[in-house]
C-alpha atoms as a PDB file:
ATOM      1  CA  UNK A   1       3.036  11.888 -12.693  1.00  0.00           C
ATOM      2  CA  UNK A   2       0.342   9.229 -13.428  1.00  0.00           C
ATOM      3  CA  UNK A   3       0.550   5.726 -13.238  1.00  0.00           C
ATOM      4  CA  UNK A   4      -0.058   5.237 -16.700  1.00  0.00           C
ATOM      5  CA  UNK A   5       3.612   7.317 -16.861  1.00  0.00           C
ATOM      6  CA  UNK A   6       4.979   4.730 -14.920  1.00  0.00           C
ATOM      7  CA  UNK A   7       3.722   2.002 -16.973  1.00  0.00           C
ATOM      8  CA  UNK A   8       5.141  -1.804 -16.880  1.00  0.00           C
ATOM      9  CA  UNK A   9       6.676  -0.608 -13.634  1.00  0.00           C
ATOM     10  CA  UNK A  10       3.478  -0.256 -11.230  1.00  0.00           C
ATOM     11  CA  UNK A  11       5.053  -3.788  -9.505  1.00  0.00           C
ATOM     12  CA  UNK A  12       8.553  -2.069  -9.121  1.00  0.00           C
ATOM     13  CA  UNK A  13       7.054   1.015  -7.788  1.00  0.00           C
ATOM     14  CA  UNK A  14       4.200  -0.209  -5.646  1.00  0.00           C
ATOM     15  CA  UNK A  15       6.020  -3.050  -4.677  1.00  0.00           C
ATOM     16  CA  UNK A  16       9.562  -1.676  -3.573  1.00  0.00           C
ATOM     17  CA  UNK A  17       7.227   0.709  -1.529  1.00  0.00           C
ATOM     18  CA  UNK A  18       6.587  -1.890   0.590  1.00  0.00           C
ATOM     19  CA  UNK A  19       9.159  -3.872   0.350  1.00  0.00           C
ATOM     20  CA  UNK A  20      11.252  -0.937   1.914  1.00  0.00           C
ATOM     21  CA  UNK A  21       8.850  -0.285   4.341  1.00  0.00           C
ATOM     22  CA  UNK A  22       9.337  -3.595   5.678  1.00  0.00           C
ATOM     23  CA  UNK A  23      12.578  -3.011   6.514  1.00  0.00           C
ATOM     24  CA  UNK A  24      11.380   0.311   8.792  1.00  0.00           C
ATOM     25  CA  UNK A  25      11.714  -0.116  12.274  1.00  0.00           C
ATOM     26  CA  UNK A  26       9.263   2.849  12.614  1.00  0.00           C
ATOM     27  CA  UNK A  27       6.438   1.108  10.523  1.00  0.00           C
ATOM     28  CA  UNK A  28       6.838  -2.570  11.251  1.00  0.00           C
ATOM     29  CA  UNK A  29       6.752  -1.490  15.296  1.00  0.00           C
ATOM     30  CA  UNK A  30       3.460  -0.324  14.281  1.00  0.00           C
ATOM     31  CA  UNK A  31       2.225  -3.497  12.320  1.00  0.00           C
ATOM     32  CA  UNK A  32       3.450  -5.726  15.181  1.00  0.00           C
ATOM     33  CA  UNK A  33       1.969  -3.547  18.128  1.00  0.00           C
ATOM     34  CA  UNK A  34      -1.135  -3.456  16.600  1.00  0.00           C
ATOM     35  CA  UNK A  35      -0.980  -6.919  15.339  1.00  0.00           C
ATOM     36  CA  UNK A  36      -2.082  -5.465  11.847  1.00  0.00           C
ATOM     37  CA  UNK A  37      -1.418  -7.400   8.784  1.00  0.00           C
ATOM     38  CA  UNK A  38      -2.438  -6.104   5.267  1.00  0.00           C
ATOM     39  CA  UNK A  39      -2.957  -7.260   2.162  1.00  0.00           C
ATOM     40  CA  UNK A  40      -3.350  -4.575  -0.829  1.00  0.00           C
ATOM     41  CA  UNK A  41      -5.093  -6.141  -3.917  1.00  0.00           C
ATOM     42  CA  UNK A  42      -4.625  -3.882  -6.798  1.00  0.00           C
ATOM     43  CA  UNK A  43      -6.039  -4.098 -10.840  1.00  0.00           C
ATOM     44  CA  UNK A  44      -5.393  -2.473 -13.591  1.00  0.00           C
ATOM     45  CA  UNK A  45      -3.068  -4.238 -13.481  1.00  0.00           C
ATOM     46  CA  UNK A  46      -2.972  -7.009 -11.136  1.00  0.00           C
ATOM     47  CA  UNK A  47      -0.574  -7.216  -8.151  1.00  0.00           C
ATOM     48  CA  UNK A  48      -0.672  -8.536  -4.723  1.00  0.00           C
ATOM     49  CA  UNK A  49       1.330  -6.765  -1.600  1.00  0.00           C
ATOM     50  CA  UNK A  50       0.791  -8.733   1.868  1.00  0.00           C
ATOM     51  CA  UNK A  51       3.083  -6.719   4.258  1.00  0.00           C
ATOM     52  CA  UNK A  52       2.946  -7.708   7.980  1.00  0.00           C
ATOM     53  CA  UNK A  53       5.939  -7.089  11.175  1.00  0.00           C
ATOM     54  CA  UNK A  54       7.824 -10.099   9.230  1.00  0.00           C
ATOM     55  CA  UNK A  55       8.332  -8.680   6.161  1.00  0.00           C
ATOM     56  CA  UNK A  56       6.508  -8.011   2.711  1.00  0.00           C
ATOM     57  CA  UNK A  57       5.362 -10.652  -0.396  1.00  0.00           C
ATOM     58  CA  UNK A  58       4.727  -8.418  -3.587  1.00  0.00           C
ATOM     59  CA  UNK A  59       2.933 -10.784  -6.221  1.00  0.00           C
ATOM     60  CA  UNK A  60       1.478 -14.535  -6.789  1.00  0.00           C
ATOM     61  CA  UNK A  61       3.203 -15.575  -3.475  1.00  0.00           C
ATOM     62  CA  UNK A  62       0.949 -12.696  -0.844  1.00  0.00           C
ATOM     63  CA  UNK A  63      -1.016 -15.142   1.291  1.00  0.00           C
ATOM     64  CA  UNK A  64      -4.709 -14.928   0.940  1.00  0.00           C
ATOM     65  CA  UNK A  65      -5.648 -13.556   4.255  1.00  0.00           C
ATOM     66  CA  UNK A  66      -4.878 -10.736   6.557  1.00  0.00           C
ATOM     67  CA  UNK A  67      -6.173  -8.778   9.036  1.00  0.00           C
ATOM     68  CA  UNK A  68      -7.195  -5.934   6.821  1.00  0.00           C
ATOM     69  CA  UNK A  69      -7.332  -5.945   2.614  1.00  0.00           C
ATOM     70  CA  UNK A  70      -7.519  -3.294   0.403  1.00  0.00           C
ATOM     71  CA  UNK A  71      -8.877  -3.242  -2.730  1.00  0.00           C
ATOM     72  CA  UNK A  72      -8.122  -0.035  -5.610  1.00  0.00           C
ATOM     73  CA  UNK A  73      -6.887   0.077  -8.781  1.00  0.00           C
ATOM     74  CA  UNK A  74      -3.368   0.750  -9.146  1.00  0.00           C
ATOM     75  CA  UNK A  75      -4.179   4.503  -9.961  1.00  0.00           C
ATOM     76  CA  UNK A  76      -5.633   4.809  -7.084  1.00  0.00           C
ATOM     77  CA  UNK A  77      -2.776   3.565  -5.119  1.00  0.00           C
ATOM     78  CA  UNK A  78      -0.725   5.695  -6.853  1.00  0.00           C
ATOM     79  CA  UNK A  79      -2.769   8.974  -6.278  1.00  0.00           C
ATOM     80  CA  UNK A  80      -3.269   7.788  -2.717  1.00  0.00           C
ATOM     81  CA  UNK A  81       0.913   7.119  -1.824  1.00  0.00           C
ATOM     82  CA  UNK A  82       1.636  10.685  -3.628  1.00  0.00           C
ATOM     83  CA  UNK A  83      -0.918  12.402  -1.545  1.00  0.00           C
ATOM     84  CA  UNK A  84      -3.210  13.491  -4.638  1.00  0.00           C
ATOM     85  CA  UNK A  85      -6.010  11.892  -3.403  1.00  0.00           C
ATOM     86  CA  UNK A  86      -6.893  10.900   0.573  1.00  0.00           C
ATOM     87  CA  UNK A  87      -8.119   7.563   2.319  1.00  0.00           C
ATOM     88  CA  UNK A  88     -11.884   8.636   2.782  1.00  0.00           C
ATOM     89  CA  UNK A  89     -11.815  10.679  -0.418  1.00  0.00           C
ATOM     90  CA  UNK A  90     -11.054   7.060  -2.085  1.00  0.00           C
ATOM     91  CA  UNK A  91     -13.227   5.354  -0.102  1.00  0.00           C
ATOM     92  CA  UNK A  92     -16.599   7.803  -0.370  1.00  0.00           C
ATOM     93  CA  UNK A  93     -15.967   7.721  -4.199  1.00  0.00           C
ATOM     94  CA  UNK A  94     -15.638   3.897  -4.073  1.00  0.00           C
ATOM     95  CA  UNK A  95     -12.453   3.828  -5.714  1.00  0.00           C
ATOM     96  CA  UNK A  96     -10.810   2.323  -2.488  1.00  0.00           C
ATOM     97  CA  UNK A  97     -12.517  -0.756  -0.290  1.00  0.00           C
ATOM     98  CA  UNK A  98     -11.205  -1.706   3.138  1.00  0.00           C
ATOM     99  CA  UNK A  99     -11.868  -4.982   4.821  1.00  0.00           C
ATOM    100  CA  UNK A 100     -11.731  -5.736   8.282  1.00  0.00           C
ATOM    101  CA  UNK A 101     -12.407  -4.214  11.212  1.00  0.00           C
ATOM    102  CA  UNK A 102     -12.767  -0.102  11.825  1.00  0.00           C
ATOM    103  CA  UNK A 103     -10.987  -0.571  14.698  1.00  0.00           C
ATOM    104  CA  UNK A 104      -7.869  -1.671  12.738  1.00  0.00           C
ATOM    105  CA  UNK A 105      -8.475   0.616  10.037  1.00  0.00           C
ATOM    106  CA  UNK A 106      -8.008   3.311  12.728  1.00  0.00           C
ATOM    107  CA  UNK A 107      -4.785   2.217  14.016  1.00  0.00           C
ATOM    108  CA  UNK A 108      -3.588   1.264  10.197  1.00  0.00           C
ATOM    109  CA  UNK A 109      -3.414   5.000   9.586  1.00  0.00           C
ATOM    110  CA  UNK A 110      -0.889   6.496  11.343  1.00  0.00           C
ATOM    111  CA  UNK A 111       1.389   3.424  10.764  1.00  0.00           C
ATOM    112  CA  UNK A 112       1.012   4.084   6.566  1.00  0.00           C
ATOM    113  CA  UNK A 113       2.630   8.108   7.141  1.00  0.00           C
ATOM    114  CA  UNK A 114       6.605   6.656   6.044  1.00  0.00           C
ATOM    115  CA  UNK A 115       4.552   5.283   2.757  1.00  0.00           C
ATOM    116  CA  UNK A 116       3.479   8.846   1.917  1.00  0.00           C
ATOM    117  CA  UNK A 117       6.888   9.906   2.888  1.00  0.00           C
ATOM    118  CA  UNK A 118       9.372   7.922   0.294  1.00  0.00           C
ATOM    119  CA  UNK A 119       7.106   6.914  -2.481  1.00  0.00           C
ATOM    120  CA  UNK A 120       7.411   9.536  -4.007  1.00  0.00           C
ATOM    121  CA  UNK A 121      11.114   9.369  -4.105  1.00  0.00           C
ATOM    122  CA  UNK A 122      10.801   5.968  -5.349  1.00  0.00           C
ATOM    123  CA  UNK A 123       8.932   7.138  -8.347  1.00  0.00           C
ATOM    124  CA  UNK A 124      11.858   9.244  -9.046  1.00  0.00           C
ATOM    125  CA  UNK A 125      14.328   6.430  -8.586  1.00  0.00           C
ATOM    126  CA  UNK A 126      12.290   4.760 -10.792  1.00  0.00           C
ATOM    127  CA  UNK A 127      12.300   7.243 -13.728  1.00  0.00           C
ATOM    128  CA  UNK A 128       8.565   7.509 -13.746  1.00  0.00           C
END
């Protein structure tokens, strides 16, 4: 399925990815031991997720900084949460930019693996 199936609801599915994953002991653990926060900027079209140990802000209201921000389209995002496409297959081809520090970047990975796990149930749920 392709986001462009999805349509108008790339903020439902995006965002309730993220909004449930703030409510995973499993992942926010991970954000707080690390002291990771993350802010996901994503066009085509625009939407803002800032998800930290305290919970998640999908849209106008995602504060401005965290400790690591990534930048894709929403395609991207899409391919990356269904597993079509990888983290440095999207960032080699330039499709995906990470800022911040490696270091966090690192540790960021194995606390995203419940993301790959229920989005694509979500996009089910969400008739995509």
């Amino acid at each position: 399925m392709s986001i462009e199936a999805i349509g108008n609801s790339t903020t439902e599915t995006l965002g309730r990815l993220f909004t449930e994953l703030a409510q995973d002991d499993r992942f926010t653990a991970g954000l707080r031991d690390s002291g990771i926060s993350l802010l996901m900027e994503h066009s085509r079209p625009d939407l803002r997720i800032f998800v930290s140990a305290e919970g998640a802000v999908v849209g106008d209201g995602a504060p401005e900084y965290a400790t690591l921000t990534i930048k894709s389209t929403a395609a991207t995002a899409h391919e990356l949460w269904l597993g079509r496409t990888s983290f440095p297959a999207a960032i080699t081809s330039g499709r995906l930019r990470i800022f911040g520090k490696v270091a966090k970047v690192l540790e960021l990975m194995p606390i995203l693996a419940p993301a790959f796990e229920r989005y694509p149930a979500i996009v089910t749920a969400v008739g995509a």
